[in-house]
C-alpha atoms as a PDB file:
ATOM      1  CA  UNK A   1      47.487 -12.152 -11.512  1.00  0.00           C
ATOM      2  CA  UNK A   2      49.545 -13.539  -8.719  1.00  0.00           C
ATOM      3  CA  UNK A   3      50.126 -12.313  -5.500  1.00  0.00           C
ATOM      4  CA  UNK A   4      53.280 -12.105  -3.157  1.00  0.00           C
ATOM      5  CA  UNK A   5      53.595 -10.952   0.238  1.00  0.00           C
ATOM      6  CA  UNK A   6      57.040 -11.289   2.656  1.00  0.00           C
ATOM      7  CA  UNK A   7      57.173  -9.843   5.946  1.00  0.00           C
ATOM      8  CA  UNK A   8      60.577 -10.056   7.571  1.00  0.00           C
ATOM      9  CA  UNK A   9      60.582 -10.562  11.186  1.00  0.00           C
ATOM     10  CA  UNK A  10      63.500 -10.017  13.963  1.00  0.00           C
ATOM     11  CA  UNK A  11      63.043 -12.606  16.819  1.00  0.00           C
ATOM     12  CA  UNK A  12      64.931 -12.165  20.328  1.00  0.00           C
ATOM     13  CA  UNK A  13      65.469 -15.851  21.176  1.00  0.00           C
ATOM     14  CA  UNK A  14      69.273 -16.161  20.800  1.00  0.00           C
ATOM     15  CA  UNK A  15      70.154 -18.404  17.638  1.00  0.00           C
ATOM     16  CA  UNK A  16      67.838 -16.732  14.868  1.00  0.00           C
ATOM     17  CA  UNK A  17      69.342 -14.215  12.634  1.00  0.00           C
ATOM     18  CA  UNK A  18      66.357 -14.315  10.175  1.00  0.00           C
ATOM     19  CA  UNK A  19      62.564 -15.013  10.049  1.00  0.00           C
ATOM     20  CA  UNK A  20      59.773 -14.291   7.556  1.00  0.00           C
ATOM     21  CA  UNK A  21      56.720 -14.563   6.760  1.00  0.00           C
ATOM     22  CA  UNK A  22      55.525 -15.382   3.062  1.00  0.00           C
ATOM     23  CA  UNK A  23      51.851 -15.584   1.257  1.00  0.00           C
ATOM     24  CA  UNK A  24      51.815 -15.877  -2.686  1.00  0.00           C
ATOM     25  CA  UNK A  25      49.029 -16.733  -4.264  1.00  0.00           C
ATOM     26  CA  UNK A  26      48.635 -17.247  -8.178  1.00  0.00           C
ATOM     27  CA  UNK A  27      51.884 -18.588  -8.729  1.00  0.00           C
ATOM     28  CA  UNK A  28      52.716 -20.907 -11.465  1.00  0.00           C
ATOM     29  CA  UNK A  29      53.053 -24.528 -10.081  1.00  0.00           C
ATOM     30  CA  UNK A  30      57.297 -25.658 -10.622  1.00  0.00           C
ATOM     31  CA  UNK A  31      60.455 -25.917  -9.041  1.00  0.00           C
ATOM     32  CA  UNK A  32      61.407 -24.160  -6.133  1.00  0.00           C
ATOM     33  CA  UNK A  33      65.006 -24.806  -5.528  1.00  0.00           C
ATOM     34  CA  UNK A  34      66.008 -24.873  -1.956  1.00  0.00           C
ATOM     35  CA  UNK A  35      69.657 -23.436  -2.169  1.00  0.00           C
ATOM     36  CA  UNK A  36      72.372 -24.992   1.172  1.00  0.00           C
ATOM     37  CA  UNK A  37      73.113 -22.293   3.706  1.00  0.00           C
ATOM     38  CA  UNK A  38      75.274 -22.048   6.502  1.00  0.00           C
ATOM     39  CA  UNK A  39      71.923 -21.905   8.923  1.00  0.00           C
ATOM     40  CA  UNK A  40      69.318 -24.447   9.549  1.00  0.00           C
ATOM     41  CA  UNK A  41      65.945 -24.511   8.196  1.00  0.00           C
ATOM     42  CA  UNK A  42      62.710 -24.806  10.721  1.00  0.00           C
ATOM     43  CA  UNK A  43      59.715 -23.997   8.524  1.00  0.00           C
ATOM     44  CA  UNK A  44      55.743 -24.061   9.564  1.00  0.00           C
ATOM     45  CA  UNK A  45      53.613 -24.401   6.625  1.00  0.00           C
ATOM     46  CA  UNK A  46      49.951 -22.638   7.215  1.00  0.00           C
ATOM     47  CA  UNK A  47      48.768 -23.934   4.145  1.00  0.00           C
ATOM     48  CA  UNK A  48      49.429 -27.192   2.030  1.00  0.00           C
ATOM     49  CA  UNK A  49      52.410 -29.819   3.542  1.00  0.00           C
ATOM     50  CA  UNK A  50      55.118 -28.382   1.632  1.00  0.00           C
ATOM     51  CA  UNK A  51      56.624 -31.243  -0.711  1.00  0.00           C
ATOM     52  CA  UNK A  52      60.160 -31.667  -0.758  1.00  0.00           C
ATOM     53  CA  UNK A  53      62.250 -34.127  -2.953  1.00  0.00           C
ATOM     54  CA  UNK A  54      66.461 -34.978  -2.414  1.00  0.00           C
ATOM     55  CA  UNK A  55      67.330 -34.958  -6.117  1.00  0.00           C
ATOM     56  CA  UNK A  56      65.567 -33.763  -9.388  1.00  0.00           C
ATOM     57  CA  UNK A  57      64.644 -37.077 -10.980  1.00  0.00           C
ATOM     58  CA  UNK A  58      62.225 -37.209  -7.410  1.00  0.00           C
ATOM     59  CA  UNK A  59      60.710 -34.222  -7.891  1.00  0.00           C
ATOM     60  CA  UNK A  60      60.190 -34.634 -11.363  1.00  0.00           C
ATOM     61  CA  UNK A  61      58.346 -38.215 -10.526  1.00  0.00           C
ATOM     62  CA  UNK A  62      56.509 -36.851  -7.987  1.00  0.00           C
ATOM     63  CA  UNK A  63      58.776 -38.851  -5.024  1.00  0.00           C
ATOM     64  CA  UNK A  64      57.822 -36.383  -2.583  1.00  0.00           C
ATOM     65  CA  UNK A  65      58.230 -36.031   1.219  1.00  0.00           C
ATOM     66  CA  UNK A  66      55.432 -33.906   2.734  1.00  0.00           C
ATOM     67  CA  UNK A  67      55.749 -31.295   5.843  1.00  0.00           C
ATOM     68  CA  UNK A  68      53.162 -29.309   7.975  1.00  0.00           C
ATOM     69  CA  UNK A  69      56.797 -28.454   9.593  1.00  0.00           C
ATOM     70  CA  UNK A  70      60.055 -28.525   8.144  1.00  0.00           C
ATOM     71  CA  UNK A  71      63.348 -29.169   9.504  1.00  0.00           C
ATOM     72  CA  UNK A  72      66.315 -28.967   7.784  1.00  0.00           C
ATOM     73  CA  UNK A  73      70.045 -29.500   7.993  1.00  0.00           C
ATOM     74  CA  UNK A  74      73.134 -28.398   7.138  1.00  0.00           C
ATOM     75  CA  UNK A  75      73.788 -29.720   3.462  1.00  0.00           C
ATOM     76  CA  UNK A  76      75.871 -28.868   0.458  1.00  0.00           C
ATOM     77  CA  UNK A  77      72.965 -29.971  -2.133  1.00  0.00           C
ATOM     78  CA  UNK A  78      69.604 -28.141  -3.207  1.00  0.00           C
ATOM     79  CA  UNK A  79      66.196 -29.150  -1.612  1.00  0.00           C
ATOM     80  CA  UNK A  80      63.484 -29.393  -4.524  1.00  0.00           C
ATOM     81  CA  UNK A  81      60.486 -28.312  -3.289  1.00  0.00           C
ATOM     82  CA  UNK A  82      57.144 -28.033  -4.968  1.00  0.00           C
ATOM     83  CA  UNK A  83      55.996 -24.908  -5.882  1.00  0.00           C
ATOM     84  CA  UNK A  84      51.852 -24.425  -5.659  1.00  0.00           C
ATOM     85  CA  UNK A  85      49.683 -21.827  -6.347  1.00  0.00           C
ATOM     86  CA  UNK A  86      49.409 -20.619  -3.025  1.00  0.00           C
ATOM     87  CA  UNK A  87      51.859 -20.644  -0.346  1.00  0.00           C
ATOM     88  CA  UNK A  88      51.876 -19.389   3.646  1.00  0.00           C
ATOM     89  CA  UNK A  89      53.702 -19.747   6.230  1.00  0.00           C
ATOM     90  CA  UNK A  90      56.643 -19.206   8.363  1.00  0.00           C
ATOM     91  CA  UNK A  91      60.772 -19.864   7.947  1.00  0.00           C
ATOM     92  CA  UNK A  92      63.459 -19.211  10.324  1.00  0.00           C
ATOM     93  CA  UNK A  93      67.132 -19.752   9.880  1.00  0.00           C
ATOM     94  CA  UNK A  94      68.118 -21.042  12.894  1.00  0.00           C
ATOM     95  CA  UNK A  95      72.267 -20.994  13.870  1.00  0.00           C
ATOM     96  CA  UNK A  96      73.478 -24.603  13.942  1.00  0.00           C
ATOM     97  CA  UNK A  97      75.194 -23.579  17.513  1.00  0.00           C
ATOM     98  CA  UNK A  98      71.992 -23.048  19.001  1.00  0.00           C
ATOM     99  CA  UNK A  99      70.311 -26.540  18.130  1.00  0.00           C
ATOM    100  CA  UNK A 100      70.877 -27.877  21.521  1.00  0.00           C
ATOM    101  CA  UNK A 101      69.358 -25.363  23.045  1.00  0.00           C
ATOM    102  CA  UNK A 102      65.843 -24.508  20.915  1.00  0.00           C
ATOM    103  CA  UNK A 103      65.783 -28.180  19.211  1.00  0.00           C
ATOM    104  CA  UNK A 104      66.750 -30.395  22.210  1.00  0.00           C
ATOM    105  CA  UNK A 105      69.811 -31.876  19.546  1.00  0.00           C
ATOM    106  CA  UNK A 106      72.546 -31.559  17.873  1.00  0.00           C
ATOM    107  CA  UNK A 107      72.725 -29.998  14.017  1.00  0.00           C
ATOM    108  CA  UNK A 108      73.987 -33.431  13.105  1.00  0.00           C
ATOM    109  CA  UNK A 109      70.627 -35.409  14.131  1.00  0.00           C
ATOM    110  CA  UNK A 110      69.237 -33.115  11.481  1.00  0.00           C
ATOM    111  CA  UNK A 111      71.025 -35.323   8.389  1.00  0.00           C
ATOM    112  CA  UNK A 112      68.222 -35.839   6.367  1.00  0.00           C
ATOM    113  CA  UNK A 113      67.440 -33.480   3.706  1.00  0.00           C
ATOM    114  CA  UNK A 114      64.400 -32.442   5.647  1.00  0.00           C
ATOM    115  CA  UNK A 115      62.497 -34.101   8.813  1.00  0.00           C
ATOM    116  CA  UNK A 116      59.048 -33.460   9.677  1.00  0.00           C
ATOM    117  CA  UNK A 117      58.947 -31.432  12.352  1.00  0.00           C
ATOM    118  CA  UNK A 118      56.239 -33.068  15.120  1.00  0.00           C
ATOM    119  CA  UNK A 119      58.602 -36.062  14.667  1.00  0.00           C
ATOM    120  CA  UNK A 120      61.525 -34.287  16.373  1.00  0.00           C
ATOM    121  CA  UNK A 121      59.911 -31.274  18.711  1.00  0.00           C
ATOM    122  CA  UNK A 122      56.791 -33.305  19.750  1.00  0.00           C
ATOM    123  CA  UNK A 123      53.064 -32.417  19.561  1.00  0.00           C
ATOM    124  CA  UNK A 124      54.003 -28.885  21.015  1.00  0.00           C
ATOM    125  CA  UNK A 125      55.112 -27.572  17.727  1.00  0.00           C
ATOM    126  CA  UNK A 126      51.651 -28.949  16.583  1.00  0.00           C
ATOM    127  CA  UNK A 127      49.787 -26.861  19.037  1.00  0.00           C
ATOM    128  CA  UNK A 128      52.043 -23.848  17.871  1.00  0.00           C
ATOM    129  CA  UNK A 129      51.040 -24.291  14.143  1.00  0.00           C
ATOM    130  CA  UNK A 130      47.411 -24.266  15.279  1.00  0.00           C
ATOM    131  CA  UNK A 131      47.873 -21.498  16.889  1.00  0.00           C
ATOM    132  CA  UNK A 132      49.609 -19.537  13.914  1.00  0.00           C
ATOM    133  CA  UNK A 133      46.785 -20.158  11.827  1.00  0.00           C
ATOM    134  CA  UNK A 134      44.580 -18.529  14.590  1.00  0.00           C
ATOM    135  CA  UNK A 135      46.349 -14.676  14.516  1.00  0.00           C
ATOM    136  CA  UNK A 136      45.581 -12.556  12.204  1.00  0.00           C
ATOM    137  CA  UNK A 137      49.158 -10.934  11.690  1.00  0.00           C
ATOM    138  CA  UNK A 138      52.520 -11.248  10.858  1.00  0.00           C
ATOM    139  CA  UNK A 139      54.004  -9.752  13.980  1.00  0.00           C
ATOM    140  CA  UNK A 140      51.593 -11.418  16.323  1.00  0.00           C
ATOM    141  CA  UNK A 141      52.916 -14.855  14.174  1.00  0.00           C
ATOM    142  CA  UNK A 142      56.457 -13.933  15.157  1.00  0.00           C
ATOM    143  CA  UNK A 143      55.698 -13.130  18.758  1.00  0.00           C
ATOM    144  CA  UNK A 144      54.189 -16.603  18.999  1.00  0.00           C
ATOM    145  CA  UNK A 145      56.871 -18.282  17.322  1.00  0.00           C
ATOM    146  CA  UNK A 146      59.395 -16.247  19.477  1.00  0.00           C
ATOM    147  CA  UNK A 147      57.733 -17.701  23.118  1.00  0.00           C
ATOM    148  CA  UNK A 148      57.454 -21.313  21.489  1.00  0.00           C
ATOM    149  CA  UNK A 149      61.265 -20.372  20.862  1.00  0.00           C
ATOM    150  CA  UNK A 150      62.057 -19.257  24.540  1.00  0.00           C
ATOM    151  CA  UNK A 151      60.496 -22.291  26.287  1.00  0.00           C
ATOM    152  CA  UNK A 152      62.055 -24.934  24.559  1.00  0.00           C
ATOM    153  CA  UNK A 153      65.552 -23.158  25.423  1.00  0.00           C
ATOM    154  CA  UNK A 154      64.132 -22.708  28.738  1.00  0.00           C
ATOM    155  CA  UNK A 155      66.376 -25.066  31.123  1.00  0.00           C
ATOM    156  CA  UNK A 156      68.701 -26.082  28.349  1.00  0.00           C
ATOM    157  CA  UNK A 157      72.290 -25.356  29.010  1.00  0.00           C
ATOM    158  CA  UNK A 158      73.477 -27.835  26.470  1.00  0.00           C
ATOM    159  CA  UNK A 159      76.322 -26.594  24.163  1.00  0.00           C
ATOM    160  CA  UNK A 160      78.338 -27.409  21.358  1.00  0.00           C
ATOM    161  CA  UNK A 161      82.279 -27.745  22.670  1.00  0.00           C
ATOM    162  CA  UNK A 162      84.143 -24.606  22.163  1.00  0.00           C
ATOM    163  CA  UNK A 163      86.245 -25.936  19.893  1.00  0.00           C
ATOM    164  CA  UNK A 164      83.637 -26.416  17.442  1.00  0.00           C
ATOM    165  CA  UNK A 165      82.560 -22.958  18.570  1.00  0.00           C
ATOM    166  CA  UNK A 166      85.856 -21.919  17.895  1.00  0.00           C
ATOM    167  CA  UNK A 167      86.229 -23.233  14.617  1.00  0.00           C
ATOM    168  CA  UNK A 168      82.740 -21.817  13.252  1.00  0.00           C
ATOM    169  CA  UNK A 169      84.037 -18.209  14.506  1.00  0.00           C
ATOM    170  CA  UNK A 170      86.795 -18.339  12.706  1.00  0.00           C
ATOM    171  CA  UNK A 171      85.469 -20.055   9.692  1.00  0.00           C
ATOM    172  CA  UNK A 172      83.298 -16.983   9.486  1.00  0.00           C
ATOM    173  CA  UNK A 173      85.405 -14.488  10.127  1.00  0.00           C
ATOM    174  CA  UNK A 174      87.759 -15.143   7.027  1.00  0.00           C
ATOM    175  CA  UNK A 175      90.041 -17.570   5.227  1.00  0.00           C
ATOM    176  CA  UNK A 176      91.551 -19.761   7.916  1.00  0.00           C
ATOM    177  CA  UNK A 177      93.086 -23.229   6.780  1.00  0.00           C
ATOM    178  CA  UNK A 178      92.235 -26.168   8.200  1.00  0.00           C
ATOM    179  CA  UNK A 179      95.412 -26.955   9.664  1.00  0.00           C
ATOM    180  CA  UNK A 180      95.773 -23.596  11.713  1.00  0.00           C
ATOM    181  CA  UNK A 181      92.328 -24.068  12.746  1.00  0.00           C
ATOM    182  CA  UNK A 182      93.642 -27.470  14.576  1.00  0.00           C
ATOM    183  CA  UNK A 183      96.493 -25.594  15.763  1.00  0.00           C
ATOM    184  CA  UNK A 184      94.463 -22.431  17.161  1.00  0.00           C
ATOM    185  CA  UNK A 185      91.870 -25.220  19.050  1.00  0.00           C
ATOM    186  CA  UNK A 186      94.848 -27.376  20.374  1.00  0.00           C
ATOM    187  CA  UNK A 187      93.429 -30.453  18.444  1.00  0.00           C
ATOM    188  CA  UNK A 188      94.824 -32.602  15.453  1.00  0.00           C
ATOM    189  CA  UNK A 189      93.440 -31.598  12.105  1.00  0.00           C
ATOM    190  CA  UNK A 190      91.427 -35.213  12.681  1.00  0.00           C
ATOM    191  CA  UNK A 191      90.091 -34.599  16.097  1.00  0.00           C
ATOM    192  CA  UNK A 192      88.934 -31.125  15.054  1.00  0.00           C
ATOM    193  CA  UNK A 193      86.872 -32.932  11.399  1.00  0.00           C
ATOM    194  CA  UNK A 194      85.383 -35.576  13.621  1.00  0.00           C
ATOM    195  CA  UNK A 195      84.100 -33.174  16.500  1.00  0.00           C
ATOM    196  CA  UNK A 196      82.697 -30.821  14.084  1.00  0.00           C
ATOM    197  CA  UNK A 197      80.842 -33.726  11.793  1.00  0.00           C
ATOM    198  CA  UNK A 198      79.562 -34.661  14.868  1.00  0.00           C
ATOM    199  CA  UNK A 199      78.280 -31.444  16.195  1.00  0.00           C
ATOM    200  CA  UNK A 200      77.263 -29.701  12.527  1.00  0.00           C
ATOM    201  CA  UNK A 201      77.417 -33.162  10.243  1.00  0.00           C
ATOM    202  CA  UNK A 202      79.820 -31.719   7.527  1.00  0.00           C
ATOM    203  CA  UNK A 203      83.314 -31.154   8.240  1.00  0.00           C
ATOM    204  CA  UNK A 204      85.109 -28.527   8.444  1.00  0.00           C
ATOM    205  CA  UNK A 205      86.464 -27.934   4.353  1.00  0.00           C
ATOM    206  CA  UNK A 206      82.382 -28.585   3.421  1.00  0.00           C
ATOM    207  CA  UNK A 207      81.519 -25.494   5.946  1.00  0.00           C
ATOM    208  CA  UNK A 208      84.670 -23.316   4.938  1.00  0.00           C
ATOM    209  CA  UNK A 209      82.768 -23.966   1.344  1.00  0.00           C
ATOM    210  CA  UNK A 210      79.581 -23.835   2.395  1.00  0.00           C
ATOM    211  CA  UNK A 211      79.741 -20.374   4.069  1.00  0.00           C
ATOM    212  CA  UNK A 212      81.588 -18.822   0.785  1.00  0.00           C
ATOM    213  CA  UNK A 213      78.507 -20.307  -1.212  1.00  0.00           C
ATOM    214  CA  UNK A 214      76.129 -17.914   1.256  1.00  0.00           C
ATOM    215  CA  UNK A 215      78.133 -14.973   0.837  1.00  0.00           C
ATOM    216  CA  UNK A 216      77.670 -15.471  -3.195  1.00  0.00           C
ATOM    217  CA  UNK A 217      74.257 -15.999  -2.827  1.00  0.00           C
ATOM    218  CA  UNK A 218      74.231 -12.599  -0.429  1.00  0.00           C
ATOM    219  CA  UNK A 219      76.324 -10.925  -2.674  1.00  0.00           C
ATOM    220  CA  UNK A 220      74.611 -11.656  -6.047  1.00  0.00           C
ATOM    221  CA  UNK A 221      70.835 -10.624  -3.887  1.00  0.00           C
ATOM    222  CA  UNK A 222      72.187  -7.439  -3.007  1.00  0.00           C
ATOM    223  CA  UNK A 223      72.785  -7.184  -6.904  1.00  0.00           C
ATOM    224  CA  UNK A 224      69.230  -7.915  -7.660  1.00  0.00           C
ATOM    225  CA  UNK A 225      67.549  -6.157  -5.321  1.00  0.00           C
ATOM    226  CA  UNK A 226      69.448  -2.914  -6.021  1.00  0.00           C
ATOM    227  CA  UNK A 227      68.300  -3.117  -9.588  1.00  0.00           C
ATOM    228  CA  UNK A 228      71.697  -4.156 -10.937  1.00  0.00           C
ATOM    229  CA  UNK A 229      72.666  -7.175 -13.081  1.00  0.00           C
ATOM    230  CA  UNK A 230      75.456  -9.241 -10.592  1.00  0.00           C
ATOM    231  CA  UNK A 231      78.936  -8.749 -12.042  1.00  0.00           C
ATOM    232  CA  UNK A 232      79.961 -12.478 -11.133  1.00  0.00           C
ATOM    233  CA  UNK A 233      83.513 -11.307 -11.684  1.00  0.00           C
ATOM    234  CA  UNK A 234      83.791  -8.888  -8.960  1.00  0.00           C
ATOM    235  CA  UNK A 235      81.609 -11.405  -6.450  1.00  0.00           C
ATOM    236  CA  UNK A 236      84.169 -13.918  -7.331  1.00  0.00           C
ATOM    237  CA  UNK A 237      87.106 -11.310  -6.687  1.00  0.00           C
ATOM    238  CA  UNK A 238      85.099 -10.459  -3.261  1.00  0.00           C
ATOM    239  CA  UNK A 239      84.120 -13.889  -2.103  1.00  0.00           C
ATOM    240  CA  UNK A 240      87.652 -15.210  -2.379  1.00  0.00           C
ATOM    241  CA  UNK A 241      87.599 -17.179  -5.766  1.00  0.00           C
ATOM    242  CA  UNK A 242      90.189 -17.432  -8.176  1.00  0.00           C
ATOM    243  CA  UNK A 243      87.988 -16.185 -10.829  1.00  0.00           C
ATOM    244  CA  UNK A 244      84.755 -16.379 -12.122  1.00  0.00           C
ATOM    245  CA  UNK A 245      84.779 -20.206 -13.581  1.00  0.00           C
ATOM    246  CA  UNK A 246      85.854 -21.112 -10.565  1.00  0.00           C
ATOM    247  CA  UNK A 247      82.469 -19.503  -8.794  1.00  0.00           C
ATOM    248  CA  UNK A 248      80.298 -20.699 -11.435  1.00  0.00           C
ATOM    249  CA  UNK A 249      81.915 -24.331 -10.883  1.00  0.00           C
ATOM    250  CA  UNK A 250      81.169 -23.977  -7.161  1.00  0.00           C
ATOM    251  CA  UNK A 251      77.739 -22.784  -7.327  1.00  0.00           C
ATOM    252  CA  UNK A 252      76.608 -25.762  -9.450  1.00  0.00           C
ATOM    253  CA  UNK A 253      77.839 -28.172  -7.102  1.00  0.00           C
ATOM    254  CA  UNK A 254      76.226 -26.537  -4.328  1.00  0.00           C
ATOM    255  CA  UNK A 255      72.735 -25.728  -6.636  1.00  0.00           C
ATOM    256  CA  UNK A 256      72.735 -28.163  -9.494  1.00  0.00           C
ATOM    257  CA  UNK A 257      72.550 -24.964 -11.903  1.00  0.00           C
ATOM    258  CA  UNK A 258      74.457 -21.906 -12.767  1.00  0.00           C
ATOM    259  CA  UNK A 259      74.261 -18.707 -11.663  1.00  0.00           C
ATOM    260  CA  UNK A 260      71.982 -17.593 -14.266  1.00  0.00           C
ATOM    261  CA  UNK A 261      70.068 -20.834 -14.654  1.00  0.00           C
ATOM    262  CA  UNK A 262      69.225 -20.049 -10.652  1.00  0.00           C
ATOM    263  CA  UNK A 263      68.148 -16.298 -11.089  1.00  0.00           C
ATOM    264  CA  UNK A 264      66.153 -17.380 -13.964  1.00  0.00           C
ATOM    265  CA  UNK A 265      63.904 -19.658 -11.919  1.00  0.00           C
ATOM    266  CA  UNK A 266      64.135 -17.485  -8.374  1.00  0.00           C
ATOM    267  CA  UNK A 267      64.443 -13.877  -9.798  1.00  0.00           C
ATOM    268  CA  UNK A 268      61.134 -12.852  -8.266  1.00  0.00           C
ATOM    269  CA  UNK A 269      62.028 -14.638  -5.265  1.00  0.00           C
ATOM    270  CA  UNK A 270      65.566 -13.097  -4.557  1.00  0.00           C
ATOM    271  CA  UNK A 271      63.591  -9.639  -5.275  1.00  0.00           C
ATOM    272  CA  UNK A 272      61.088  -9.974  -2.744  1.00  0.00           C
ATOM    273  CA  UNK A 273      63.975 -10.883  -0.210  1.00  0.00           C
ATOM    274  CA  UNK A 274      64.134 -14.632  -0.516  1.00  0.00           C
ATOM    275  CA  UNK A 275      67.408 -15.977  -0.008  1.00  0.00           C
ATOM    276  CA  UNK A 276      68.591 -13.791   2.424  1.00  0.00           C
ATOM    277  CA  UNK A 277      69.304 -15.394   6.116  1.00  0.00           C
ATOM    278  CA  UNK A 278      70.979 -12.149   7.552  1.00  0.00           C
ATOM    279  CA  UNK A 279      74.159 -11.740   9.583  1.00  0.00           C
ATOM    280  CA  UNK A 280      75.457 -14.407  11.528  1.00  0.00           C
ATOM    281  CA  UNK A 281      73.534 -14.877  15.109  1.00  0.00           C
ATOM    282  CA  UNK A 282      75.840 -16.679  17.002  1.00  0.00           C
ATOM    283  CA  UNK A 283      73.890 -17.889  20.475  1.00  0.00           C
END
């Protein structure tokens, strides 16, 4: 009989629209399938290094990169990660606006798939995983994560340029094209890709796509968790698809699988609130 716990957590350090807390134990070893998101991913393992692979032919050979801490990037790919039978720890989604000021970098310096965390935040976020494994409860874990949070952005004024600020607002806010968003931040539609591949490290069509992906994935949780099977058509209609092939098409580039195929690996996931970042947090 397996076992699965998640505790969501609200922290106040600007920049962090979701955290929670996970403990399953019993679960069949497999695929986990790390799906892209518009947020960054800063993980603490308390358990096992979590084992992470860029394409399925490396997870399936066992090509594995290993993490007491995980941090992630934006990306328009799946993560495969190694499911084990037991599993703790801690993930935020962090907003890629606020990695300057809580990661000491831009959301760019994040490109690969995943980075182990010491090797970017230093032996502090060492001493903070220690210290995790020390308290006994969820919201104690949160607290501490939320005042490791607060010092690093401590003294940092650091911030992306507001035209990149710009753009992300209005990416999120509806369907903009890229062309008026040049025109509404004074920049050609060049000037505007570069500076937001070099703040974000996808341009500006890749996050216009990636943030219609995360409303899917929103969409078609809310479906789950309500007990209902998701009408694809209607998320399509709602998430500003032509129609449904055209979602399905998207969500396979973005997941390697379909719809289906994905709730058929992650259904108890989604259920127990996986997948499911929050509002946007802008910092």
């Amino acid at each position: 009989m397996s076992t699965w716990e998640v505790a969501r957590g609200a922290l106040t350090v600007p920049g962090v629209p979701a955290a929670y807390g996970y403990f399953m134990d019993g679960v069949a070893p497999g695929l986990h399938r790390g799906l892209p998101s518009r947020y960054l991913t800063f993980l603490v393992s308390l358990d096992e290094p979590v084992g992470t692979a860029r394409t399925r032919d490396d997870w399936e050979r066992n090509r594995l990169a290993r993490h007491d801490v995980v941090l992630g990037g934006l990306r328009t790919d799946p993560t495969y990660v190694r499911q084990t039978r037991r599993q703790v720890g801690i993930q935020l989604a962090v907003h890629p606006l606020a990695a300057r000021s809580l990661f000491g970098l831009p959301a760019a310096s994040l490109a690969a798939l995943t980075c182990e965390g010491v090797d970017v935040l230093g032996d502090g976020v060492r001493a903070l995983r220690e210290r995790l494994h020390e308290l006994p409860t969820w919201p104690r874990r949160f607290a501490a994560l939320d005042e490791y949070l607060w010092s690093r952005a401590a003294g940092r004024h650091a911030s992306p340029r507001p035209e990149v600020t710009a753009a992300w607002h209005q990416l999120s806010h509806g369907t903009v094209t890229i062309t008026e968003l040049a025109r509404n931040t004074a920049l050609s539609t060049r000037q505007l890709s570069a500076l937001v591949n070099r703040e974000l490290g996808i341009g500006p069509k890749a996050l216009a796509r990636l943030m219609r992906f995360d409303r899917v994935v929103a969409a078609i949780g809310t479906e789950v968790r309500a007990g209902r099977r998701p009408r694809l058509a209607e998320i399509a209609h709602g998430c500003g698809f032509s129609d449904q092939s055209h979602l399905v098409r998207d969500f396979r580039r973005f997941t390697g699988t379909s719809p289906t195929g994905f709730l058929a690996e992650e259904l108890r996931n989604v259920q127990a609130g996986g997948h499911r970042p929050g509002a946007d947090s802008a910092p």
